[in-house]
N, C-alpha and C. Protein backbone atom coordinates (compact mmCIF):
# COMPACT_ATOMS: atom_id res chain seq x y z
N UNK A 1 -13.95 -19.24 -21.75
CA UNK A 1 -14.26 -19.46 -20.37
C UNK A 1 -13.66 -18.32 -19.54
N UNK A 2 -14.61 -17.87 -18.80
CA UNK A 2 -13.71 -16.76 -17.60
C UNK A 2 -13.12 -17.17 -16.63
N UNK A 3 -12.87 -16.16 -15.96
CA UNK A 3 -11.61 -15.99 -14.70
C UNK A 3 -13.21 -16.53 -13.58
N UNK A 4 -12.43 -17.70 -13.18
CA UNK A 4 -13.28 -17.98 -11.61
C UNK A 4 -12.36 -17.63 -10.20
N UNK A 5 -11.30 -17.01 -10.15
CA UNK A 5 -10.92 -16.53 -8.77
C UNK A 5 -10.46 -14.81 -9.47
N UNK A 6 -11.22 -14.10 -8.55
CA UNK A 6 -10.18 -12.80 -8.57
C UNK A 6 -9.12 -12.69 -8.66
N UNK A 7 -9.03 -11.63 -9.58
CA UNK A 7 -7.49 -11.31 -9.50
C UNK A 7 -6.88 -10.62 -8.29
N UNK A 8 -5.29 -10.33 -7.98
CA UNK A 8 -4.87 -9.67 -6.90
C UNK A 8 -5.54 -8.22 -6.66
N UNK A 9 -5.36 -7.17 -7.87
CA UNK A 9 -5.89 -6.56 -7.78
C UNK A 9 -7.35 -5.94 -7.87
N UNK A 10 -8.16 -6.73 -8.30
CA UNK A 10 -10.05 -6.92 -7.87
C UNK A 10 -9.76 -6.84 -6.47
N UNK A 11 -8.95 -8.07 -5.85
CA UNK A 11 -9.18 -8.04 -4.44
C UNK A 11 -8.74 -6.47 -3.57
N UNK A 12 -7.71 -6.23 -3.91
CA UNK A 12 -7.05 -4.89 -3.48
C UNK A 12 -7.88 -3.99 -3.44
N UNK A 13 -8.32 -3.89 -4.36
CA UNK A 13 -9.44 -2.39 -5.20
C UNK A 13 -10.99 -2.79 -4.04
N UNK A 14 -11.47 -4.24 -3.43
CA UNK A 14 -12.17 -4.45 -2.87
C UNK A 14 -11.79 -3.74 -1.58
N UNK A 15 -11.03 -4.32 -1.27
CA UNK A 15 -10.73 -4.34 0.39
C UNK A 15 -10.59 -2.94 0.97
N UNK A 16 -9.82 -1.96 -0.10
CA UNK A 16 -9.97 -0.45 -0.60
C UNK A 16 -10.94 0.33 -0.47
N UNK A 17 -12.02 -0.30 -0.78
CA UNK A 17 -13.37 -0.08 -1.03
C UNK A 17 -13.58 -0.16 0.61
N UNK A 18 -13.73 -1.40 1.00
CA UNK A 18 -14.20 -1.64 2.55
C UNK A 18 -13.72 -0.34 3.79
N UNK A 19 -12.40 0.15 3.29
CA UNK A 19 -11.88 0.80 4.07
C UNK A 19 -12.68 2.40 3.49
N UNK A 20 -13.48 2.74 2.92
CA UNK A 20 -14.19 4.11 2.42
C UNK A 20 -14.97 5.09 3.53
N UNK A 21 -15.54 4.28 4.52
CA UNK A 21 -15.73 4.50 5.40
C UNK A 21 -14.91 5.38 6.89
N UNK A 22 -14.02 4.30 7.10
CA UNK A 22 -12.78 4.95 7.50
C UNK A 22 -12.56 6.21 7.11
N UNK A 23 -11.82 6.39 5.76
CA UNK A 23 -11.29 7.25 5.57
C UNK A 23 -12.12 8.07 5.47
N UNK A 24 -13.17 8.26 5.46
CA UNK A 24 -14.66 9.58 5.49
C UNK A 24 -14.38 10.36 6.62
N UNK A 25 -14.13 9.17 7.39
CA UNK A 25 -13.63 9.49 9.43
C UNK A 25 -13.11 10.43 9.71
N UNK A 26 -11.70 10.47 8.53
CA UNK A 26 -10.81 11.05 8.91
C UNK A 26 -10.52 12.50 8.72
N UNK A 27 -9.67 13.18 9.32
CA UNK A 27 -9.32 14.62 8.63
C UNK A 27 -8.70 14.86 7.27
N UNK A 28 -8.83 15.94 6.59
CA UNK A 28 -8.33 16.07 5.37
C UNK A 28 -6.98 15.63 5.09
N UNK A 29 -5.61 16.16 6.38
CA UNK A 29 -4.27 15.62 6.28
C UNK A 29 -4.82 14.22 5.99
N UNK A 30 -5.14 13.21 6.92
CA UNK A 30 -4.84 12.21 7.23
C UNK A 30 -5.18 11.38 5.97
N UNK A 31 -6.91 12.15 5.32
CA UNK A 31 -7.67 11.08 4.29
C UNK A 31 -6.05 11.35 3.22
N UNK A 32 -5.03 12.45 3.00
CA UNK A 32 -4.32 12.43 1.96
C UNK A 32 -3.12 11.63 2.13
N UNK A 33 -2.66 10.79 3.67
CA UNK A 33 -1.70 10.24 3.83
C UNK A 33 -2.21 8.83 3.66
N UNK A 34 -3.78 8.93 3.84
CA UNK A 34 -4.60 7.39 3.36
C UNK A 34 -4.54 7.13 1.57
N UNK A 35 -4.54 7.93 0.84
CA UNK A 35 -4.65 8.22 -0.53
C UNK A 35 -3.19 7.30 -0.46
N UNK A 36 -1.92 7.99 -0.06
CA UNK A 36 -0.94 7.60 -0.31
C UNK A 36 -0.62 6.29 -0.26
N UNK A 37 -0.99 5.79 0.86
CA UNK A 37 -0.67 4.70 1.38
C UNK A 37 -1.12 3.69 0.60
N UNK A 38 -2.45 3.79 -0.01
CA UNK A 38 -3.06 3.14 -1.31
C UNK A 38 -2.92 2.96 -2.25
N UNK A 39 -2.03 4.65 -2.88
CA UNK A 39 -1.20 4.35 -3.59
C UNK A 39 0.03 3.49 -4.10
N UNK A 40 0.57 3.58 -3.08
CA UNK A 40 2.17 2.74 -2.69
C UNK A 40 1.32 1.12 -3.02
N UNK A 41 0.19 0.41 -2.08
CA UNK A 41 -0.17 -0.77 -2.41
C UNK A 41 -0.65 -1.03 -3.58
N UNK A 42 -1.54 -0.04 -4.70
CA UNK A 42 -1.39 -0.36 -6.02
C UNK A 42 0.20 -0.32 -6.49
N UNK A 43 1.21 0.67 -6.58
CA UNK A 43 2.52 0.39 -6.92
C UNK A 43 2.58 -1.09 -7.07
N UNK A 44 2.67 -1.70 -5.91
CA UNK A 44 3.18 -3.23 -5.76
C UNK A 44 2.24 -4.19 -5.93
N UNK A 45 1.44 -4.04 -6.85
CA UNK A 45 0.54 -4.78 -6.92
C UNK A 45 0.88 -6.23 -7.77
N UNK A 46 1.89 -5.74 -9.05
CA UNK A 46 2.46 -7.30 -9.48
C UNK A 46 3.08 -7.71 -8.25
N UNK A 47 3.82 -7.17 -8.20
CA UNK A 47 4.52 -8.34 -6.91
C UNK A 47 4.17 -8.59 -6.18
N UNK A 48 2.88 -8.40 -5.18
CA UNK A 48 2.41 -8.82 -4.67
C UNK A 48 1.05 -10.08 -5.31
N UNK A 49 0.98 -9.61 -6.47
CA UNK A 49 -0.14 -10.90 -6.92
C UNK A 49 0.62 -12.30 -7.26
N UNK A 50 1.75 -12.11 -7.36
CA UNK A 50 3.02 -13.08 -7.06
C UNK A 50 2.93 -13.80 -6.43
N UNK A 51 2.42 -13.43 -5.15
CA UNK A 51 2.52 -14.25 -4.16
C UNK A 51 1.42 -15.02 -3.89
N UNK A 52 0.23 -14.40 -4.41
CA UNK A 52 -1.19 -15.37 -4.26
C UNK A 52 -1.78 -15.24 -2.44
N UNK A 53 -1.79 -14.01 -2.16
CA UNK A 53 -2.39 -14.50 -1.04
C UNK A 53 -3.46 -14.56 -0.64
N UNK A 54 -3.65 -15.52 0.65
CA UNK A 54 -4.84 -15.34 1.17
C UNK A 54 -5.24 -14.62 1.48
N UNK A 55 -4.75 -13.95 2.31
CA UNK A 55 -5.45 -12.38 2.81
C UNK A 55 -4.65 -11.42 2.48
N UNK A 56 -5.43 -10.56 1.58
CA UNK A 56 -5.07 -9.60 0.58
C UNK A 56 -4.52 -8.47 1.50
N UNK A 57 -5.03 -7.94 2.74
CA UNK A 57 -4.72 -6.75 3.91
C UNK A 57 -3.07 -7.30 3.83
N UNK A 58 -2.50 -9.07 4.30
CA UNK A 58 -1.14 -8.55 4.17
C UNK A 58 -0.70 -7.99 3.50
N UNK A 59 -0.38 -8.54 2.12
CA UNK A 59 0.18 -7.88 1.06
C UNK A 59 0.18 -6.73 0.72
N UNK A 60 -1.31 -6.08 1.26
CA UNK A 60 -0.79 -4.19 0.69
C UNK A 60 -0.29 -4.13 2.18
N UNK A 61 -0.19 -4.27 3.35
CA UNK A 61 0.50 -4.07 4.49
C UNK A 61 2.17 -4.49 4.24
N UNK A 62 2.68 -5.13 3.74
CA UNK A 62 3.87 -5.64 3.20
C UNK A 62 4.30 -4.34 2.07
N UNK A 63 3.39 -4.23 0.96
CA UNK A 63 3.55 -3.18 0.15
C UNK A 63 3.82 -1.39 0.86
N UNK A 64 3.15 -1.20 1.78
CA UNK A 64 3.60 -0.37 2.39
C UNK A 64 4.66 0.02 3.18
N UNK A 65 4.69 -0.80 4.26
CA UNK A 65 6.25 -1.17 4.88
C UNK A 65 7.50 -1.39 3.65
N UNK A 66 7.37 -1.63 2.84
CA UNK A 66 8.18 -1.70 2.07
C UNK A 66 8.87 -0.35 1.54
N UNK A 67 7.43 0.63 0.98
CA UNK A 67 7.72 1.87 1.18
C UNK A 67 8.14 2.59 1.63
N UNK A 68 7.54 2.46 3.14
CA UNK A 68 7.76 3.35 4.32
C UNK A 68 9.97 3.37 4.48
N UNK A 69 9.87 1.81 4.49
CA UNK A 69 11.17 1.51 4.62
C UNK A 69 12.49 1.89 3.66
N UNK A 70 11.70 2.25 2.60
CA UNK A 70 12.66 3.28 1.36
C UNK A 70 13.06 4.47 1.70
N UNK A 71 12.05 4.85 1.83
CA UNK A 71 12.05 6.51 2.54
C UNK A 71 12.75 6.72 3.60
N UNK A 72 12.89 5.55 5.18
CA UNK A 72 13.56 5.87 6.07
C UNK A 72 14.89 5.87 5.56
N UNK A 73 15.40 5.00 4.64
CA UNK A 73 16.60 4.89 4.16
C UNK A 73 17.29 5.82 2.82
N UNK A 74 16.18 6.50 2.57
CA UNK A 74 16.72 8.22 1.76
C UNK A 74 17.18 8.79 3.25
N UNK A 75 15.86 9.08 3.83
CA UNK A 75 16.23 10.04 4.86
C UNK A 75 17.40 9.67 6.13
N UNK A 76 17.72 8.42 5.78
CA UNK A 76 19.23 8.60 7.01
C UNK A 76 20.62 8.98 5.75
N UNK A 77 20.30 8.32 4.42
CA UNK A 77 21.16 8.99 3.63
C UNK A 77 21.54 10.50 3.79
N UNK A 78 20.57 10.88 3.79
CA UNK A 78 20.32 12.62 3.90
C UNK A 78 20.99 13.51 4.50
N UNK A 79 20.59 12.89 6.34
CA UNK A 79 20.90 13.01 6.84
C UNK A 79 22.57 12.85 7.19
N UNK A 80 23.23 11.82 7.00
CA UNK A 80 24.49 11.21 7.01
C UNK A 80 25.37 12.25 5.93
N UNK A 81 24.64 12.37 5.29
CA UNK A 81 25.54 13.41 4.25
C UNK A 81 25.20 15.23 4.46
N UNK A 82 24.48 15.30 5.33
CA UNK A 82 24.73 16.60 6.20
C UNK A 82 25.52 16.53 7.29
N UNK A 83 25.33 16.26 8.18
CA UNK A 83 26.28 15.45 9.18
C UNK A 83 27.95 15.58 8.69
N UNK A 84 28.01 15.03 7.45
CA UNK A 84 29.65 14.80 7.74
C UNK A 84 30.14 16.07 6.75
């Protein structure tokens, strides 16, 4: 018997899809900071299928911020240790 609900990532890879458009939109920087950002939400994709959600946009939005929020916290490291 098969799978009758998508998996997290079917849905991800969908919603991905929806956004193709968009990123056509955009300029070359930007389509490569869109690449990224997509990236980072496949990264977290177990842990986010963890959670089962309903709407799949949070979770890679969660997956990103999550990211984003690593990085600010290299870069005050960084910083803090030039500084002193």
């Amino acid at each position: 018997m098969g799978r009758t609900a998508p998996t997290y990532r079917m849905l991800t890879e969908s919603e991905i899809q929806k956004w193709n458009t968009f990123k056509r939109a955009l300029r070359r920087k930007d389509r490569e900071a869109f690449d990224e950002l997509m990236k980072k939400v496949r990264e977290h994709a177990s842990a986010s299928s963890y959670m089962a959600p309903l709407d799949v946009f949070d979770a890679m939005s969660l997956a990103i911020l999550l990211e984003h929020e690593k990085e600010i916290t290299a870069l005050k490291k960084k910083v803090e240790n030039v500084s002193d």
